[in-house]
C-alpha atoms as a PDB file:
ATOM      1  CA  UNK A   1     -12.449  27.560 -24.343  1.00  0.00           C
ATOM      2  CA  UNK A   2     -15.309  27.271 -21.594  1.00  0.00           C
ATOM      3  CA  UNK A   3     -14.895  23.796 -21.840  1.00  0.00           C
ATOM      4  CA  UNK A   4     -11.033  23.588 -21.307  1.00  0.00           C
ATOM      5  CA  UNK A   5     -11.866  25.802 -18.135  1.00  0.00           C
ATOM      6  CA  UNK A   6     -14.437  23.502 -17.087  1.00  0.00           C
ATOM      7  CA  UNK A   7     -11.949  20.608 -17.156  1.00  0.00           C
ATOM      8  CA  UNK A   8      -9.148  22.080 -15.822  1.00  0.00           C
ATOM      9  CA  UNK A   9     -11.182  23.498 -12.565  1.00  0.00           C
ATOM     10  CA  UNK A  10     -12.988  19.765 -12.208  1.00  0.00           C
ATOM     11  CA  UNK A  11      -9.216  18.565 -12.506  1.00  0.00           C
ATOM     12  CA  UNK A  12      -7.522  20.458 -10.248  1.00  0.00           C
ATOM     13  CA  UNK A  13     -10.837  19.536  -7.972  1.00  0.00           C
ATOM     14  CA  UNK A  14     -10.700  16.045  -8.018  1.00  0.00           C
ATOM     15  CA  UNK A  15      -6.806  16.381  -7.691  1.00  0.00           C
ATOM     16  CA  UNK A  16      -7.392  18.528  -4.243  1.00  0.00           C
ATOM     17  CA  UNK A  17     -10.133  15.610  -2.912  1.00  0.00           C
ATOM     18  CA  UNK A  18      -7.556  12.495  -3.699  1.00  0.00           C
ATOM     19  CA  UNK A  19      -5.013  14.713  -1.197  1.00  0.00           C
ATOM     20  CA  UNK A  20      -6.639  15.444   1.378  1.00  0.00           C
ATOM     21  CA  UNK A  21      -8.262  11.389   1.024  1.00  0.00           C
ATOM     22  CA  UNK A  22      -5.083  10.510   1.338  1.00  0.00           C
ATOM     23  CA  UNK A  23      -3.690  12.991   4.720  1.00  0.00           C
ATOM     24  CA  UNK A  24      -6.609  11.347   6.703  1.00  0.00           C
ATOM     25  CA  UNK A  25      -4.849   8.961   9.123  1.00  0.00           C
ATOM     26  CA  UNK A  26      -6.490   5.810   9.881  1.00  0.00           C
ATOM     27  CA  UNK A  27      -6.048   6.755  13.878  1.00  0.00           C
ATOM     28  CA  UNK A  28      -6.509  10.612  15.026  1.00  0.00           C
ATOM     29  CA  UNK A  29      -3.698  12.853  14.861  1.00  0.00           C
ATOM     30  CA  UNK A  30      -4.279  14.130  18.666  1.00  0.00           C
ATOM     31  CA  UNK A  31      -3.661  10.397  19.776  1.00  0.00           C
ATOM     32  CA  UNK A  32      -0.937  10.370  17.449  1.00  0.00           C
ATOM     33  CA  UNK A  33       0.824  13.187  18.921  1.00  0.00           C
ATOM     34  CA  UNK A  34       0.126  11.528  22.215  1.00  0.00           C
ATOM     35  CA  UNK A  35       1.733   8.840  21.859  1.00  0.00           C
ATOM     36  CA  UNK A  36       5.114  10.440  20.876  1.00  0.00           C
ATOM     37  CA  UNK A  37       7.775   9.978  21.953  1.00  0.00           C
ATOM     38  CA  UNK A  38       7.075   6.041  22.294  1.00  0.00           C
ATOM     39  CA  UNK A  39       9.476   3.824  23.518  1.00  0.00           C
ATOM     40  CA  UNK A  40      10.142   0.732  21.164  1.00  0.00           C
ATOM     41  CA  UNK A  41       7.657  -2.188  21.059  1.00  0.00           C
ATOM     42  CA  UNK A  42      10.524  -4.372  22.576  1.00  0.00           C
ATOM     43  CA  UNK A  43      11.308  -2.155  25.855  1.00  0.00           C
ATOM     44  CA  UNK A  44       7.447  -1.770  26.663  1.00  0.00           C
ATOM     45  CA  UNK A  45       6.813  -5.643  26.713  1.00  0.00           C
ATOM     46  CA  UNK A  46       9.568  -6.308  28.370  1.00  0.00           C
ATOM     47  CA  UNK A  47       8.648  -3.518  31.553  1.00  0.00           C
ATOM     48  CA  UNK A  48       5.210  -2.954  30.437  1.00  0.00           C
ATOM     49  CA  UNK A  49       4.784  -1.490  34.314  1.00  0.00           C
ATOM     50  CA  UNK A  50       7.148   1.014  33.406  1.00  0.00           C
ATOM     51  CA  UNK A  51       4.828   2.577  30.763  1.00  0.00           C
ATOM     52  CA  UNK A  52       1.577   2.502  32.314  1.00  0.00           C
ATOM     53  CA  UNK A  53      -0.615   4.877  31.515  1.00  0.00           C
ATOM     54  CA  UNK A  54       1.465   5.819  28.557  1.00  0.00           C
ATOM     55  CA  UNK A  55      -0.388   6.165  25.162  1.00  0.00           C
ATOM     56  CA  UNK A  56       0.925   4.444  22.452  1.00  0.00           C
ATOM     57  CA  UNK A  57      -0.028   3.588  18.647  1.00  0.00           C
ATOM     58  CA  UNK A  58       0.925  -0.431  18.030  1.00  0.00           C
ATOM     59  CA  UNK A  59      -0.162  -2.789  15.277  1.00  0.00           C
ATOM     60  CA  UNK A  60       0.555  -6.148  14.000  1.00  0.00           C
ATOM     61  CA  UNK A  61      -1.212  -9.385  12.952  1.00  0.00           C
ATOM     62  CA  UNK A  62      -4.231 -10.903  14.742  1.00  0.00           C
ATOM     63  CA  UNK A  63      -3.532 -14.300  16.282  1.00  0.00           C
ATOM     64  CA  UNK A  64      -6.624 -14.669  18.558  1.00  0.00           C
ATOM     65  CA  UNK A  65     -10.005 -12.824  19.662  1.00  0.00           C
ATOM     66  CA  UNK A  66     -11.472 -13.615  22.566  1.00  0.00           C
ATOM     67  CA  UNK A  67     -14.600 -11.774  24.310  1.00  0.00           C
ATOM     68  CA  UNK A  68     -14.655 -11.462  27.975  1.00  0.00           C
ATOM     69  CA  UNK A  69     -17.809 -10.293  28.920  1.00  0.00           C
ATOM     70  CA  UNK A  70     -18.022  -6.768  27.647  1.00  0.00           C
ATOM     71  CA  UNK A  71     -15.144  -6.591  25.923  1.00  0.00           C
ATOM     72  CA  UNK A  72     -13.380  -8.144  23.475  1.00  0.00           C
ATOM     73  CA  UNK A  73      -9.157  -9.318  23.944  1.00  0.00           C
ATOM     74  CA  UNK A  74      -7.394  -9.080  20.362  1.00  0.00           C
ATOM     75  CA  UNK A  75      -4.096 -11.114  20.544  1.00  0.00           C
ATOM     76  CA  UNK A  76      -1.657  -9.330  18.223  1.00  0.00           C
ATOM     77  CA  UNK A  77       1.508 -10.347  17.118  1.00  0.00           C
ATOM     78  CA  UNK A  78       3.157  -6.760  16.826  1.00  0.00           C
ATOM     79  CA  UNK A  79       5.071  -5.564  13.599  1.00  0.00           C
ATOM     80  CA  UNK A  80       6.870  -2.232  12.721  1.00  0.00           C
ATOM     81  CA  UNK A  81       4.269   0.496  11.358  1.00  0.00           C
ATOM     82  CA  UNK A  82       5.230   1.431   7.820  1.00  0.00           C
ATOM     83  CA  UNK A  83       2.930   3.899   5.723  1.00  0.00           C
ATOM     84  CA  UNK A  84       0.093   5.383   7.025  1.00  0.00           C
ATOM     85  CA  UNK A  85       0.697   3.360  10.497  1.00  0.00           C
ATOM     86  CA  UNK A  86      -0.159   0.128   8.463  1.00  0.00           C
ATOM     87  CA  UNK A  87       1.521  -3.071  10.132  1.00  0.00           C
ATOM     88  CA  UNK A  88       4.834  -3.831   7.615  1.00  0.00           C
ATOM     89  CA  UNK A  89       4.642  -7.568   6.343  1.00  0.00           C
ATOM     90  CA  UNK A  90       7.782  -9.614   7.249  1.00  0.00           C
ATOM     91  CA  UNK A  91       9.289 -11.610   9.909  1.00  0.00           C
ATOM     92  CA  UNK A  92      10.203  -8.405  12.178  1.00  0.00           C
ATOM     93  CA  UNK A  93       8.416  -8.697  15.361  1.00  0.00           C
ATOM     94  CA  UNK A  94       9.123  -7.142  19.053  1.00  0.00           C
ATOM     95  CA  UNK A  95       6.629 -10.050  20.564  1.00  0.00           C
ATOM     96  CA  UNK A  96       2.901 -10.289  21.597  1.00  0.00           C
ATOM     97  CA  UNK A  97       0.140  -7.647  23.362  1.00  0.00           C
ATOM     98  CA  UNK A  98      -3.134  -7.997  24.008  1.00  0.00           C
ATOM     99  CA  UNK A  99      -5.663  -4.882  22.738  1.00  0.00           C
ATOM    100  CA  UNK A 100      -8.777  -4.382  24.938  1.00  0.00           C
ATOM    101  CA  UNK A 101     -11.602  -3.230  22.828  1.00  0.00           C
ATOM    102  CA  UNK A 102     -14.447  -2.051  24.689  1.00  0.00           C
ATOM    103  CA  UNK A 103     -16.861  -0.618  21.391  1.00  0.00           C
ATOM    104  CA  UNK A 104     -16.217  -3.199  18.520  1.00  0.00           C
ATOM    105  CA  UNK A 105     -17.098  -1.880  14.673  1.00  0.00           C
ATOM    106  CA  UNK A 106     -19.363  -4.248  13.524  1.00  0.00           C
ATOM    107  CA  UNK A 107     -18.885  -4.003   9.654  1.00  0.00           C
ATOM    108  CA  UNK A 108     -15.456  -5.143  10.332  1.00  0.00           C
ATOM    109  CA  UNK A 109     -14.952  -8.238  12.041  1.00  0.00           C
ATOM    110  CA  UNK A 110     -12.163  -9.056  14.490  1.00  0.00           C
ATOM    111  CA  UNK A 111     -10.598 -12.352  13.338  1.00  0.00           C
ATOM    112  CA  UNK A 112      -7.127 -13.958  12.951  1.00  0.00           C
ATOM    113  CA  UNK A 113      -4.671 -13.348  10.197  1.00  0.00           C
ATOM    114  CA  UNK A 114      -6.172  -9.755   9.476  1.00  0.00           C
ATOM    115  CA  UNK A 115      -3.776  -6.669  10.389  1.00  0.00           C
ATOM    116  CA  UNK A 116      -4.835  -3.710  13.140  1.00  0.00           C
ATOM    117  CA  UNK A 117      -3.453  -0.969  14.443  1.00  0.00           C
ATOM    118  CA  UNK A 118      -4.729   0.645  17.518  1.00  0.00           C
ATOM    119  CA  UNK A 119      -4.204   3.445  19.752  1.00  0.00           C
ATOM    120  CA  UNK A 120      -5.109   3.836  23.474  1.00  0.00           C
ATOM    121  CA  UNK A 121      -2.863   3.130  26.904  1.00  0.00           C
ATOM    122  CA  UNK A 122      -0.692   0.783  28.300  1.00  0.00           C
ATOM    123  CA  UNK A 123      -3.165  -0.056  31.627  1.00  0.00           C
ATOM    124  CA  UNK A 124      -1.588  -3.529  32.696  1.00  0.00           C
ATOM    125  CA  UNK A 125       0.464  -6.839  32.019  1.00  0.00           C
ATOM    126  CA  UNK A 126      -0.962 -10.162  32.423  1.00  0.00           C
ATOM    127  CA  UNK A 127       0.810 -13.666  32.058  1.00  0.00           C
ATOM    128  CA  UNK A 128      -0.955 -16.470  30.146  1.00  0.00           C
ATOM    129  CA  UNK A 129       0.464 -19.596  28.842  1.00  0.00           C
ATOM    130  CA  UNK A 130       1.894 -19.812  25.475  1.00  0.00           C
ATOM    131  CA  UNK A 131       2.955 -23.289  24.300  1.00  0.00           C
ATOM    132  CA  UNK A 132       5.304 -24.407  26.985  1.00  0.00           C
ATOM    133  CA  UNK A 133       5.960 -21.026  28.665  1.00  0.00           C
ATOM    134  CA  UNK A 134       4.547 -19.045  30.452  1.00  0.00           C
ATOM    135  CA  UNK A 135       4.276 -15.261  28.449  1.00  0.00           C
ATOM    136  CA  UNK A 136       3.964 -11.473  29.868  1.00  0.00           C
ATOM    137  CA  UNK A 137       1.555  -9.617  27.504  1.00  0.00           C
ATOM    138  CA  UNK A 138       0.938  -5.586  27.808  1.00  0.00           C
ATOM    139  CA  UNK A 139      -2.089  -5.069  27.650  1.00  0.00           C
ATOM    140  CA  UNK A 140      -3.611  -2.011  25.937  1.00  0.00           C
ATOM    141  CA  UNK A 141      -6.863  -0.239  26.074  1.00  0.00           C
ATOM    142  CA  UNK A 142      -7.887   0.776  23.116  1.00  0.00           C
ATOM    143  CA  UNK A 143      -9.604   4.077  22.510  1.00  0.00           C
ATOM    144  CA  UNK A 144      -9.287   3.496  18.766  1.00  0.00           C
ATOM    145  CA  UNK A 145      -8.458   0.959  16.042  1.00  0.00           C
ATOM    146  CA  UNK A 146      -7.631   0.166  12.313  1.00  0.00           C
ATOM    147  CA  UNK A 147      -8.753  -3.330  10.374  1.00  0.00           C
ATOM    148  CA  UNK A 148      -6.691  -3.301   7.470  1.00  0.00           C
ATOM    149  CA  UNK A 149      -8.409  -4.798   4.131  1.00  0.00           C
ATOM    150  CA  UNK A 150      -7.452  -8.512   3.942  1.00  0.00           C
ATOM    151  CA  UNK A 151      -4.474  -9.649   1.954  1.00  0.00           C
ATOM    152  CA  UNK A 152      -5.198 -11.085  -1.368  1.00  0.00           C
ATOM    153  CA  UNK A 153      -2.607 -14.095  -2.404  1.00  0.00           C
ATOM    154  CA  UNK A 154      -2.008 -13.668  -5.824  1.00  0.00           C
ATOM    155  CA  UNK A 155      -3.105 -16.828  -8.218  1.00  0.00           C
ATOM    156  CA  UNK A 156      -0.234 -18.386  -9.055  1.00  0.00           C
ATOM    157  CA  UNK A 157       0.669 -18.364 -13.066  1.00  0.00           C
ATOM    158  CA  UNK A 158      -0.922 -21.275 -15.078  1.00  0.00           C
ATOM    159  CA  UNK A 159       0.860 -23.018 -17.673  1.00  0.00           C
ATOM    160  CA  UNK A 160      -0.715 -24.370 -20.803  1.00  0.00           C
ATOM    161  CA  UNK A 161       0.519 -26.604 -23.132  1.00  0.00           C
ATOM    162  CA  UNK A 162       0.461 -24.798 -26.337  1.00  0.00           C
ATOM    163  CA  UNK A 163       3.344 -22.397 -25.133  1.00  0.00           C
ATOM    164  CA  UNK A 164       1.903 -19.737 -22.781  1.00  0.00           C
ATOM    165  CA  UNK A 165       1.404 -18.557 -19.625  1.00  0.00           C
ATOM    166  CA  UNK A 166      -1.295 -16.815 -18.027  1.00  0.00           C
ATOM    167  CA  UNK A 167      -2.281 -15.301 -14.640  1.00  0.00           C
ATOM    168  CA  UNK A 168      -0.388 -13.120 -11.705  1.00  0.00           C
ATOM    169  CA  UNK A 169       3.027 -12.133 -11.836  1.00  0.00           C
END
């Protein structure tokens, strides 16, 4: 009877611990609230001088880091934010920004092909060359940011001869 009481109390504990784990957003909820309303991705970098100042919460795919004295320049390729402001996979894109990180976290490293989200204000555009264009960034200062976990491919399903299959589906 003690025992059932026990388990049921260390139960309902650890059930309390992996909810509140999971209502602690990966950016803080005052620069959350901030940044609402926010215009779509598409309108700011297409008038980013229309938005200056304005705090928004962006993410997307690293495509470049740069550091410029101080600070480093993330080039993100910006997706939709799905669950928990984590960057949605797929094609859907609104374009390019660049993130200004002043304070860099240095258990995570900055590098291409990992996802971000960040949070700070829009505080300029800048033009740089892309390909055969010529391409109008806005640029954000960041006051905080996410590094998602790195993707894992899947291993693809091996095939042996005497009739099975084994592996990732």
């Amino acid at each position: 009877m003690v025992t059932d009481i026990k388990i049921k109390k260390v139960g309902l504990l650890c059930i309390w611990v992996l909810g509140m784990g999971g209502c602690a957003g990966v950016i803080s909820s005052d620069l959350v609230k901030a940044s609402r309303p926010q215009a779509p991705f598409t309108e700011i970098r297409s008038t980013p001088q229309d938005h200056l100042g304005r705090n928004v919460v962006l993410g997307g795919s690293i495509l470049n880091v740069k550091k410029e004295g101080t600070v480093t320049v993330v080039e993100v390729l910006q997706r939709p934010l799905g669950h928990h402001l984590q960057p949605e996979m797929g094609d859907d894109t609104g374009g390019r920004f660049l993130a200004r990180i002043e304070a860099i976290d240095k258990k995570n490293k900055l590098e291409p092909k990992r996802e971000i989200t960040v949070a700070g204000k829009v505080t300029d555009e800048t033009m740089r060359p892309l390909d055969f264009t010529t391409y109008t960034y806005p640029v954000i200062q960041v006051e905080e940011y996410h590094l998602w976990p790195k993707w894992k491919q899947p291993s693809p399903p091996r095939v042996n001869f005497y009739g099975g299959a084994s592996g990732s589906f």
